[in-house]
PDB file of N, CA and C in Angstrom:
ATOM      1  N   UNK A   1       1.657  -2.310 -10.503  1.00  0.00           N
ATOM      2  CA  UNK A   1       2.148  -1.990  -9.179  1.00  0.00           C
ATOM      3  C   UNK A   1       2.249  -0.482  -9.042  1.00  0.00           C
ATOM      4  N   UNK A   2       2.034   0.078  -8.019  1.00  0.00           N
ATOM      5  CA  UNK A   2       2.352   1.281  -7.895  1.00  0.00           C
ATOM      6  C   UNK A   2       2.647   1.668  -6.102  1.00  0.00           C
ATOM      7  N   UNK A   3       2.793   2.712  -5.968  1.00  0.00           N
ATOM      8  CA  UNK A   3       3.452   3.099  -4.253  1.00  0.00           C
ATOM      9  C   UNK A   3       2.861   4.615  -4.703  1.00  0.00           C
ATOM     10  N   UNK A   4       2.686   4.802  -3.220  1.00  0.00           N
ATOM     11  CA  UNK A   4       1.945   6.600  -2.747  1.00  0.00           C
ATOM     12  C   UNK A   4       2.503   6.920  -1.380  1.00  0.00           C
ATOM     13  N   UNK A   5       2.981   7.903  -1.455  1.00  0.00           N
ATOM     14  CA  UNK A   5       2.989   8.796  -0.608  1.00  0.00           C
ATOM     15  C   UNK A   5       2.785  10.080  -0.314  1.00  0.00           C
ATOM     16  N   UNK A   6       2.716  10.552   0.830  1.00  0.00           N
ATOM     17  CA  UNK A   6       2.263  11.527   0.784  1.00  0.00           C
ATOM     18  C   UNK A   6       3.632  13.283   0.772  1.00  0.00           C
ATOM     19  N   UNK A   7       3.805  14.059  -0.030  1.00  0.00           N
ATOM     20  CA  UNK A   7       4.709  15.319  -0.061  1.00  0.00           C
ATOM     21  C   UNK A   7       3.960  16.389   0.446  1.00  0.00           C
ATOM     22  N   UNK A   8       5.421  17.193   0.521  1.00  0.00           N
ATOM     23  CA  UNK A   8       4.537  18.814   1.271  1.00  0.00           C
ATOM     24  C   UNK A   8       3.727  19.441  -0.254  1.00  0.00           C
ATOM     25  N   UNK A   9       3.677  18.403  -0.788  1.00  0.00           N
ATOM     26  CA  UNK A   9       2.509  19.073  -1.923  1.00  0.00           C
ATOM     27  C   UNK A   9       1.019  18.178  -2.261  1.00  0.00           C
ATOM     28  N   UNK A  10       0.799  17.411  -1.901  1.00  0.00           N
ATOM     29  CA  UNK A  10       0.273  16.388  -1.605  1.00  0.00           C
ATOM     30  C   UNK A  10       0.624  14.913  -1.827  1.00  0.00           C
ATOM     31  N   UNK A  11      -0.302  14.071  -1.798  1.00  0.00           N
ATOM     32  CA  UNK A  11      -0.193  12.743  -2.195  1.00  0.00           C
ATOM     33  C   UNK A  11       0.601  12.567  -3.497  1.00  0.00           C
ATOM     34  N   UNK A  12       1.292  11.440  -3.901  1.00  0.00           N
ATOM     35  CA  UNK A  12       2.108  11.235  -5.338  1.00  0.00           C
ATOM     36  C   UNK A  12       2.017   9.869  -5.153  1.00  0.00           C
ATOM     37  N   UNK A  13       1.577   9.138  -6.450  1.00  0.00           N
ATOM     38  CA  UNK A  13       1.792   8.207  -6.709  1.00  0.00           C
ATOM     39  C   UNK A  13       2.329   7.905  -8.032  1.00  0.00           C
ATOM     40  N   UNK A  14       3.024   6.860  -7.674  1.00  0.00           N
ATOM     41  CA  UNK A  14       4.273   6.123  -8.653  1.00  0.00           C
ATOM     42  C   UNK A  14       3.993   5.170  -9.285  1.00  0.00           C
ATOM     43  N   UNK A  15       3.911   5.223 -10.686  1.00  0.00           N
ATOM     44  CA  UNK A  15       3.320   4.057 -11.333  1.00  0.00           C
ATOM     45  C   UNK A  15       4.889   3.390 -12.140  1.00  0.00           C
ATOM     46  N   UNK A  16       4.626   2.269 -12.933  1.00  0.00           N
ATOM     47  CA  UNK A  16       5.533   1.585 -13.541  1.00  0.00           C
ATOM     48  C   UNK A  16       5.802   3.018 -14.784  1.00  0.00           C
ATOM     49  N   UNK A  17       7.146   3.062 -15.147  1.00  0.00           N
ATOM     50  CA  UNK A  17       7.407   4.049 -16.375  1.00  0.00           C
ATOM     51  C   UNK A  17       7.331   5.318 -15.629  1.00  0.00           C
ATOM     52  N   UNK A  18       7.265   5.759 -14.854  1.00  0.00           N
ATOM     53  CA  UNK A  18       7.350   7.474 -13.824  1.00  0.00           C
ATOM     54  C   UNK A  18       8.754   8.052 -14.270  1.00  0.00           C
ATOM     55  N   UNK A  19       8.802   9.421 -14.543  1.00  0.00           N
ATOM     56  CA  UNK A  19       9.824   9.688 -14.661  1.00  0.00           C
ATOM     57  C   UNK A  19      11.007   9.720 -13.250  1.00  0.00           C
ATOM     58  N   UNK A  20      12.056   9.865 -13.461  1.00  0.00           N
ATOM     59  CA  UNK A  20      12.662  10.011 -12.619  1.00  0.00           C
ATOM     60  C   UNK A  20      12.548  11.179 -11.876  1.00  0.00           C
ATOM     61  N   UNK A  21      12.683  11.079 -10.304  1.00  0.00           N
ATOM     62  CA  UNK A  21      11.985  12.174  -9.269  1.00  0.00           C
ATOM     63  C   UNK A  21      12.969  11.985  -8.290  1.00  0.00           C
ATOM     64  N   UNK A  22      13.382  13.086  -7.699  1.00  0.00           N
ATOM     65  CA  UNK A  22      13.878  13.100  -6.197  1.00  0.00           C
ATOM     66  C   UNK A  22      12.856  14.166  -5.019  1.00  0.00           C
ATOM     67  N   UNK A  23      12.097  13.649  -4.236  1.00  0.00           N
ATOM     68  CA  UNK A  23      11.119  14.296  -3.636  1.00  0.00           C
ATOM     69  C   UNK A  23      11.300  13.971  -1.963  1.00  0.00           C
ATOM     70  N   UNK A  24      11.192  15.350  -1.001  1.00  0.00           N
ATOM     71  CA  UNK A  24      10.781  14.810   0.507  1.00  0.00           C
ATOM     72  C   UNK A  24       9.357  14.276   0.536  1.00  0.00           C
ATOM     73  N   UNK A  25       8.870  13.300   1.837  1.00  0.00           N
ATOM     74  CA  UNK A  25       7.916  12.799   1.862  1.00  0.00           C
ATOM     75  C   UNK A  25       7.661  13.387   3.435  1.00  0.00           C
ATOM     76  N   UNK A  26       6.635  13.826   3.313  1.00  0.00           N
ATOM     77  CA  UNK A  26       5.854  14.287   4.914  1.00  0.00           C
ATOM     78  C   UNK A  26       5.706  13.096   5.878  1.00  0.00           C
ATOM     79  N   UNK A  27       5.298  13.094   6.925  1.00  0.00           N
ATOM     80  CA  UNK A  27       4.922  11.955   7.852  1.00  0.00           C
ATOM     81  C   UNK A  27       3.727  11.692   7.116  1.00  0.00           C
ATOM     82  N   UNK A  28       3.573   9.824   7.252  1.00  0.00           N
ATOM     83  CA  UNK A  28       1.802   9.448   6.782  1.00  0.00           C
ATOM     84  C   UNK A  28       2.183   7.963   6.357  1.00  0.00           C
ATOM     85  N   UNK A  29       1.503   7.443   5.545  1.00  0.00           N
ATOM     86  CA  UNK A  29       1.689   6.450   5.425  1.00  0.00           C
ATOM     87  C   UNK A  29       2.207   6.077   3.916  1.00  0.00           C
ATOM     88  N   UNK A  30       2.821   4.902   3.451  1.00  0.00           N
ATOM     89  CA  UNK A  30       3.315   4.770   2.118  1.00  0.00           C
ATOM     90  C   UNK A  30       2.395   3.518   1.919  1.00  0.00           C
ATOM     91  N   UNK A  31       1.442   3.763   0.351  1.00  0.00           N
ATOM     92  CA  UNK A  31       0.964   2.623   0.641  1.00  0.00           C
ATOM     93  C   UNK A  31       1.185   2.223  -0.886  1.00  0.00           C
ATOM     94  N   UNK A  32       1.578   0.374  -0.731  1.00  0.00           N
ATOM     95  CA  UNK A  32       1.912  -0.120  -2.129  1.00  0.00           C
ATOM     96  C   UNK A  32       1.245  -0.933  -2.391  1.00  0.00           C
ATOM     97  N   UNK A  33       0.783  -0.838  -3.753  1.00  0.00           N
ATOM     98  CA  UNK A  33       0.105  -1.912  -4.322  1.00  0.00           C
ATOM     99  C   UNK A  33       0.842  -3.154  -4.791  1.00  0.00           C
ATOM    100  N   UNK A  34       0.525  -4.200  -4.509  1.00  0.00           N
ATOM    101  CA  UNK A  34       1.488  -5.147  -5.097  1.00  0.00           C
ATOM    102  C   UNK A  34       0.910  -5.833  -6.464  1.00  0.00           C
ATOM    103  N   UNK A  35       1.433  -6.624  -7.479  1.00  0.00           N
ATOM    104  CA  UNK A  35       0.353  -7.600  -8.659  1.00  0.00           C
ATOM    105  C   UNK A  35      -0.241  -8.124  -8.130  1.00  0.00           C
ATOM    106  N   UNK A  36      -0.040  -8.873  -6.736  1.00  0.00           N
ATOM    107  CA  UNK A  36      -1.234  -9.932  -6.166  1.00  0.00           C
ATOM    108  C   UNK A  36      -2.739  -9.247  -5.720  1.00  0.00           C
ATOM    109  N   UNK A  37      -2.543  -7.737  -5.975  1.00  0.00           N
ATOM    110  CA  UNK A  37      -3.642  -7.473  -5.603  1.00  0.00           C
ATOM    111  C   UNK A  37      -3.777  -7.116  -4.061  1.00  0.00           C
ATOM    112  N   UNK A  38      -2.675  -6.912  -3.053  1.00  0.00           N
ATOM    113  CA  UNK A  38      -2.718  -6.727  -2.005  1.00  0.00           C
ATOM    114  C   UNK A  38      -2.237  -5.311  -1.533  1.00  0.00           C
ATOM    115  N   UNK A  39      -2.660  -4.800  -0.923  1.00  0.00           N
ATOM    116  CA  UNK A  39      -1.978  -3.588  -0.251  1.00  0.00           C
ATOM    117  C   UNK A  39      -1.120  -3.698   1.081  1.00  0.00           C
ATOM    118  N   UNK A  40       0.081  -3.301   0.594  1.00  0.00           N
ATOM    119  CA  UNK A  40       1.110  -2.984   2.106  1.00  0.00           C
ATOM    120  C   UNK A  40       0.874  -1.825   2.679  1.00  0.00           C
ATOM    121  N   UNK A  41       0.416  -1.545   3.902  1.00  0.00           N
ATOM    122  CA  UNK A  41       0.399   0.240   4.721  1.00  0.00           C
ATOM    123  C   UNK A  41       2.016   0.244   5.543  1.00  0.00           C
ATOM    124  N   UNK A  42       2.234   1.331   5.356  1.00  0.00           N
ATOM    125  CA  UNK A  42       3.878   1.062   5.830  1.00  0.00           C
ATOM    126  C   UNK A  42       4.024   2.807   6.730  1.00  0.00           C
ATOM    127  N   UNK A  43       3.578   3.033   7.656  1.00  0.00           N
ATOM    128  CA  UNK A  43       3.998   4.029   8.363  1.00  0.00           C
ATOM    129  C   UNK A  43       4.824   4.627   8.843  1.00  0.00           C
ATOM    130  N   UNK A  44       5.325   5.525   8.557  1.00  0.00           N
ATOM    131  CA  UNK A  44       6.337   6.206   9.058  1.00  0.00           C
ATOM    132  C   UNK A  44       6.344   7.784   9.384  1.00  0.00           C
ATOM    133  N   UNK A  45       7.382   8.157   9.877  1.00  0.00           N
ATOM    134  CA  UNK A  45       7.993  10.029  10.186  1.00  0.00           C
ATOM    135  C   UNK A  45       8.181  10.796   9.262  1.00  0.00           C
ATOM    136  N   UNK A  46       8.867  10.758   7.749  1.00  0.00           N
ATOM    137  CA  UNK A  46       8.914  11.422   6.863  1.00  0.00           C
ATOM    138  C   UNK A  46      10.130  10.998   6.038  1.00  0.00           C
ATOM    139  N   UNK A  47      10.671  11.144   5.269  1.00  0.00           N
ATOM    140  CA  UNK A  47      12.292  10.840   4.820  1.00  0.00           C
ATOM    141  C   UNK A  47      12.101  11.539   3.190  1.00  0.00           C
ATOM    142  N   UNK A  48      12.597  10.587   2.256  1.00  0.00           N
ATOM    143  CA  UNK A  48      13.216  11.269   0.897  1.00  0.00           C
ATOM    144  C   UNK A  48      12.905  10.159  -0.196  1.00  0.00           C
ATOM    145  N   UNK A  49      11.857  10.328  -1.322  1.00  0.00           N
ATOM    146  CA  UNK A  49      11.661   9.371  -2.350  1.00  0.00           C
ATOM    147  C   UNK A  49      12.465   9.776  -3.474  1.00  0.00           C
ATOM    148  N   UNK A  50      12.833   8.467  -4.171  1.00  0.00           N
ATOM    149  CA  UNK A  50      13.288   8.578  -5.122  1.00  0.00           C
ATOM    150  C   UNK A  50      13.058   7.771  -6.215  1.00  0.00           C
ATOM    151  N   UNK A  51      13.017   8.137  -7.635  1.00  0.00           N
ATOM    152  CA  UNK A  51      12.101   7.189  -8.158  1.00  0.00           C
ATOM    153  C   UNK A  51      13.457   6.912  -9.492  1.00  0.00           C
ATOM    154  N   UNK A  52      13.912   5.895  -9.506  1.00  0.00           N
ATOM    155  CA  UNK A  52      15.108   5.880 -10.776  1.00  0.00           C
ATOM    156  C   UNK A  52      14.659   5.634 -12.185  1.00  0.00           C
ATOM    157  N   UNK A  53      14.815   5.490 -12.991  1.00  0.00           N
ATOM    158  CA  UNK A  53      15.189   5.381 -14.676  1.00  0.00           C
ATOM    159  C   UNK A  53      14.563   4.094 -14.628  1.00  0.00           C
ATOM    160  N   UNK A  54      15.054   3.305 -13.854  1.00  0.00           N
ATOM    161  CA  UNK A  54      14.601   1.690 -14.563  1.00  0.00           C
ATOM    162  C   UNK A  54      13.376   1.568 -13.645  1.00  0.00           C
ATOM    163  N   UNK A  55      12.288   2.518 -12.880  1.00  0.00           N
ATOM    164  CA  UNK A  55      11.201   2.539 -12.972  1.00  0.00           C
ATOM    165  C   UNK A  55      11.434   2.087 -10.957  1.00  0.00           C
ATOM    166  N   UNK A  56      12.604   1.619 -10.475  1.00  0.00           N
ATOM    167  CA  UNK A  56      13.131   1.434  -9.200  1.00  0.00           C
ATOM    168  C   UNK A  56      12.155   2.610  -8.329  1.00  0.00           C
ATOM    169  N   UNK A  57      11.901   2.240  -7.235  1.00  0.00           N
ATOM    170  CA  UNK A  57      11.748   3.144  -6.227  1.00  0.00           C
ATOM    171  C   UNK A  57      12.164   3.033  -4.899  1.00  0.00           C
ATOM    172  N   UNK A  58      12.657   3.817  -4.477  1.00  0.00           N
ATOM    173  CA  UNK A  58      13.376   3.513  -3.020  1.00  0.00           C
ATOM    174  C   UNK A  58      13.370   5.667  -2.235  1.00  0.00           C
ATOM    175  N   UNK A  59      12.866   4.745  -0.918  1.00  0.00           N
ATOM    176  CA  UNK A  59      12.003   5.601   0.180  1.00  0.00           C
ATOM    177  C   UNK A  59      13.313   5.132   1.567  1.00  0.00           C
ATOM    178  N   UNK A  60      13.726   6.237   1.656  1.00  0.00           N
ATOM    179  CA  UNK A  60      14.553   6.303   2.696  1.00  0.00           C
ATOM    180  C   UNK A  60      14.090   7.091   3.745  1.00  0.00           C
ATOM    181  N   UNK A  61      13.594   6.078   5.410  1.00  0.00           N
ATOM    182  CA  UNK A  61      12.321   6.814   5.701  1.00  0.00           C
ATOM    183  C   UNK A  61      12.812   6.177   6.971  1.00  0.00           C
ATOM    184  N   UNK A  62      12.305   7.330   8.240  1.00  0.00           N
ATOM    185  CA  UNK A  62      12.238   6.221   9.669  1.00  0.00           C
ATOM    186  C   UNK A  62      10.588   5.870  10.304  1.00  0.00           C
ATOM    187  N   UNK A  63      10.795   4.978  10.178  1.00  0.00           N
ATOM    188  CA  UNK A  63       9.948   3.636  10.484  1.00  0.00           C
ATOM    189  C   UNK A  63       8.832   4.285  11.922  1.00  0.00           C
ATOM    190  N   UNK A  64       7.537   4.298  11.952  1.00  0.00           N
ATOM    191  CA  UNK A  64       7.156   4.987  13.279  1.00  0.00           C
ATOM    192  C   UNK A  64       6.769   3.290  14.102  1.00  0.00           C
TER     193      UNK A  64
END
């Protein structure tokens, strides 16, 4: 599984085991891979990623 978004530095993607990160995210899209093999596109305005210790990720973001 992994999730991408895009920063004022570019694209970042988050794989399983990432260290822990606190990062802004630009406007664009967040896109996640799921195990089934599917991609979610999830658009939004910009907000704040954060990536925890137990490999957690959570995107506090407003929704376009």
């Amino acid at each position: 599984m992994s999730v991408s978004v895009p920063t004022p530095l570019g694209e970042m993607t988050v794989l399983d085991h990432h260290i822990p990160i606190v990062s802004t995210v630009s406007p664009g899209e967040i896109r996640c891979a799921l195990p089934n093999d599917t991609v979610k596109i999830l658009p939004f305005h910009g907000g704040i990623l954060e990536v925890r210790p137990e490999s957690n990720v959570v995107v506090l973001a407003n929704p376009q």
